[in-house]
Protein backbone atom coordinates (compact mmCIF):
# COMPACT_ATOMS: atom_id res chain seq x y z
CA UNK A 1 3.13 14.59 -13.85
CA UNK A 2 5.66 17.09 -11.32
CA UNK A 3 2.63 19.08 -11.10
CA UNK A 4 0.46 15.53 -9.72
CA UNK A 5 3.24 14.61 -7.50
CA UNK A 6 3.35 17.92 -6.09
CA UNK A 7 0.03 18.20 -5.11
CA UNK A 8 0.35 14.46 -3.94
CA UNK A 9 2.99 15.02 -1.46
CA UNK A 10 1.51 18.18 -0.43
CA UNK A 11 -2.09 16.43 0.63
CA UNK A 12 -0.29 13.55 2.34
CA UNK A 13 2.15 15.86 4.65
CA UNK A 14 -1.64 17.66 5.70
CA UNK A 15 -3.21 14.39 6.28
CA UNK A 16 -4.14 13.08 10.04
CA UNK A 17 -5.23 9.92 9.78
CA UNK A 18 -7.93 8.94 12.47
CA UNK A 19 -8.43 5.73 13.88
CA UNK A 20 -10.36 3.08 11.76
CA UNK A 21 -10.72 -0.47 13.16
CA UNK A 22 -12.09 -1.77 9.56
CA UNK A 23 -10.18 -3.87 7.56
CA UNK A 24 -7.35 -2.29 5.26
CA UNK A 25 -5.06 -3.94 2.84
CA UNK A 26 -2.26 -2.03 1.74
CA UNK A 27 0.25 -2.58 -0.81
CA UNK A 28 3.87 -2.27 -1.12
CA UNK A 29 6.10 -2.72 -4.04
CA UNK A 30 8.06 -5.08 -1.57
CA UNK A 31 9.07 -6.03 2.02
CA UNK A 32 12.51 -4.00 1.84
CA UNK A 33 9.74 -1.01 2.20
CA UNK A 34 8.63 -1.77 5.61
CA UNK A 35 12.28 -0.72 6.56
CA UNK A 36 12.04 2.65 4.49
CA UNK A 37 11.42 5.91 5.30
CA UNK A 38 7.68 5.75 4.01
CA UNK A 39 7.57 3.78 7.50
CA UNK A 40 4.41 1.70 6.72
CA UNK A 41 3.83 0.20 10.31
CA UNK A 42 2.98 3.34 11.21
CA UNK A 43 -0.47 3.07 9.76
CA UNK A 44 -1.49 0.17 12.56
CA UNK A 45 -1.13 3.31 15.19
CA UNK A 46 -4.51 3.72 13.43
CA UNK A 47 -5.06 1.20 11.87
CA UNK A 48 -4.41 -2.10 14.04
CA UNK A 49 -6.09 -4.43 11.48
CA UNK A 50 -4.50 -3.16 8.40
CA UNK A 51 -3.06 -6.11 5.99
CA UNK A 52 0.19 -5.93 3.86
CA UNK A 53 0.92 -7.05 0.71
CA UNK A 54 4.10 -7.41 -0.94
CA UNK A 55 5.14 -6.88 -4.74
CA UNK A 56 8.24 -8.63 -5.96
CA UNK A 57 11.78 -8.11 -4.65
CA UNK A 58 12.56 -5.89 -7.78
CA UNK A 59 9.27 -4.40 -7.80
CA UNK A 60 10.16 -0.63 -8.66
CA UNK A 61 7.65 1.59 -6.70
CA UNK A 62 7.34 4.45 -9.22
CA UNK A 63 6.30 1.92 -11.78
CA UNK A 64 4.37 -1.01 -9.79
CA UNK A 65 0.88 -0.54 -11.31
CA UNK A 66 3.04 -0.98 -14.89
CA UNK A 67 4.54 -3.44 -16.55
CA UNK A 68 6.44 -5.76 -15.59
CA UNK A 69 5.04 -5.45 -11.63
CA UNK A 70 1.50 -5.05 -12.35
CA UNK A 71 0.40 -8.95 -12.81
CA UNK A 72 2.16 -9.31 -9.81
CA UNK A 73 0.34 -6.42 -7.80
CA UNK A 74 -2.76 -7.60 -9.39
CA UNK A 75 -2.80 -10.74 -8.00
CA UNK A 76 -1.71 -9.53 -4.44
CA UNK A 77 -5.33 -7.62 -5.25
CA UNK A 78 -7.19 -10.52 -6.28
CA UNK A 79 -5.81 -12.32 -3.34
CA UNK A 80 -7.29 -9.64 -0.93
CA UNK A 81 -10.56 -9.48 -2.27
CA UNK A 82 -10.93 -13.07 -2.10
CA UNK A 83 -9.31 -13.21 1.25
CA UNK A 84 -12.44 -10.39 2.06
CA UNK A 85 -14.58 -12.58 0.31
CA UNK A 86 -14.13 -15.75 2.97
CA UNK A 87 -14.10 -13.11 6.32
CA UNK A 88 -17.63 -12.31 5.13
């Protein structure tokens, strides 16, 4: 799992992103993360169309896509798709 995160962080720090004027959803465990250092509104530099959804207040990042959060991230998923669904 170290080994995984490792190689994670590493890929993101060599990343460039290039402009994309698609549409992008991207999630967040919850709003107190647009303040953090991840710095998420940096992505609409790119990205001016991306969407964000929000887990719940207490949604712990390391852990969103497990119990208890993921129902709650789920949803935020099924409400993009459909949200995709009607742009179409």
């Amino acid at each position: 799992r170290a080994r995984l995160k490792s190689t994670a962080i590493t890929a993101l720090r060599r990343y460039t992103p290039t402009p994309y004027s698609g549409r992008v959803c991207i999630f967040l465990p919850n709003k107190a993360w647009m303040r953090s250092g991840a710095a998420p509104r940096q992505w609409l530099r790119v990205m001016p169309q991306a969407e964000f959804y929000f887990g719940p207040e207490d949604c712990n990042d390391s852990r969103m896509l497990e119990e208890p959060d993921a129902p709650a991230i789920a949803e935020l998923y099924r409400q993009a798709t459909q949200r995709a669904g009607r742009l179409m």
